[in-house]
Protein backbone atom coordinates (compact mmCIF):
# COMPACT_ATOMS: atom_id res chain seq x y z
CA UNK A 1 14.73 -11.19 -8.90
CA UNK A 2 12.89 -8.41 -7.73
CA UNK A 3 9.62 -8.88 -6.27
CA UNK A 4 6.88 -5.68 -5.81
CA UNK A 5 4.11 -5.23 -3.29
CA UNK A 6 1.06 -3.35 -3.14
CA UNK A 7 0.83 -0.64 -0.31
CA UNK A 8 -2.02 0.92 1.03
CA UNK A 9 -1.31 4.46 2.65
CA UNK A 10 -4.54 5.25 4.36
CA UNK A 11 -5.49 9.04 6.13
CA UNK A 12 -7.62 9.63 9.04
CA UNK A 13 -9.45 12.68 8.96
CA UNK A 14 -8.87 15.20 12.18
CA UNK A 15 -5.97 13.45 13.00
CA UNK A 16 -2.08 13.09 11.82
CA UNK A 17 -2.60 9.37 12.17
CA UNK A 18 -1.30 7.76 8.66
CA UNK A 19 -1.25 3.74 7.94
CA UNK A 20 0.76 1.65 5.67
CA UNK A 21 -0.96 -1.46 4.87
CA UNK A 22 1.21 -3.72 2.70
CA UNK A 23 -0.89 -6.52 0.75
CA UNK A 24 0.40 -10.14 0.62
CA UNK A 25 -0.08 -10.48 -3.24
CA UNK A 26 3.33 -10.45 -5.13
CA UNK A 27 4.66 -9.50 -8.78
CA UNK A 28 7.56 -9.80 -10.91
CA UNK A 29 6.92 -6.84 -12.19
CA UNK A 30 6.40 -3.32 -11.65
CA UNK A 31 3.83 -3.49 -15.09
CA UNK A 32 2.15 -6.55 -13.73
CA UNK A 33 1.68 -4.81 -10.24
CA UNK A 34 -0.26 -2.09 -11.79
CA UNK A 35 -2.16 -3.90 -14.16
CA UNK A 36 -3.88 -5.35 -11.09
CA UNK A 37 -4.51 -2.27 -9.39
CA UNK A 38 -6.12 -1.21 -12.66
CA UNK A 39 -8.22 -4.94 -12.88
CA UNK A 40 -9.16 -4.83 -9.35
CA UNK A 41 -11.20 -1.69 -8.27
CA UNK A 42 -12.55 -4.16 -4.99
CA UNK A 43 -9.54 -3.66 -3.47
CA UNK A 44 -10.51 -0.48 -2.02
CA UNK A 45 -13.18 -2.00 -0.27
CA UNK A 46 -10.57 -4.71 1.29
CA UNK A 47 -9.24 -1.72 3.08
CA UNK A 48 -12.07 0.09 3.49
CA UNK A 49 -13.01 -3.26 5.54
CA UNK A 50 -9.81 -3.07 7.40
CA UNK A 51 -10.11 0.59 7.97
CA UNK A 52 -13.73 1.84 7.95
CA UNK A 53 -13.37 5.19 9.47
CA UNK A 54 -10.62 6.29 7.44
CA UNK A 55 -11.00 9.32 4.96
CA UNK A 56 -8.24 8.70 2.19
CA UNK A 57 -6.45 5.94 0.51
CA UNK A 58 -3.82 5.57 -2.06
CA UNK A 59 -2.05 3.02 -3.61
CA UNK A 60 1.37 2.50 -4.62
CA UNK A 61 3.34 -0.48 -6.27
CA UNK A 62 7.01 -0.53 -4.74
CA UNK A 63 9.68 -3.16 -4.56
CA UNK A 64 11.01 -4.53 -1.73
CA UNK A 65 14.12 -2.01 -1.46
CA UNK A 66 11.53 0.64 -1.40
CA UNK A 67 9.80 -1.33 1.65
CA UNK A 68 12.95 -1.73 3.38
CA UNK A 69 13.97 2.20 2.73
CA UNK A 70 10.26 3.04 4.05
CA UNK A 71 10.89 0.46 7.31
CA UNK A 72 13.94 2.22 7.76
CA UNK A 73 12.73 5.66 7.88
CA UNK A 74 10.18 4.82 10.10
CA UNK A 75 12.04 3.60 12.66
CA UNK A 76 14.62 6.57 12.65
CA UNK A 77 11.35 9.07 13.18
């Protein structure tokens, strides 16, 4: 079964500094994953607690490949 995650990929202005946040909440679905993005506009200010001084955020549904492949690239950089 694949599973998907939310990520958070949040900026810092004046600065190269990028974080990936990835949220505990899981779906069965890629459709499902969205649909709560879509439902749940307060998640922005879950991150925006985690991250007050930051200056963008965006959010992606990916599955756990995609987390691995992103783990992976990270590590070779």
């Amino acid at each position: 079964m694949v599973e998907w995650f939310i990520i958070a990929v949040v900026t810092f202005a004046n600065t190269d500094r990028i974080e990936v946040k990835q949220m505990t909440n899981m779906f069965t679905t890629q459709s499902a994953c969205k649909q709560f993005l879509r439902d749940t506009p307060d998640i922005v200010n879950d991150i925006l607690k985690l991250e007050p001084n930051n200056n963008g955020i965006s959010f992606v549904c990916v599955n756990q490949e995609e987390i691995k492949r992103l783990s992976a690239k990270r590590k070779s950089v």
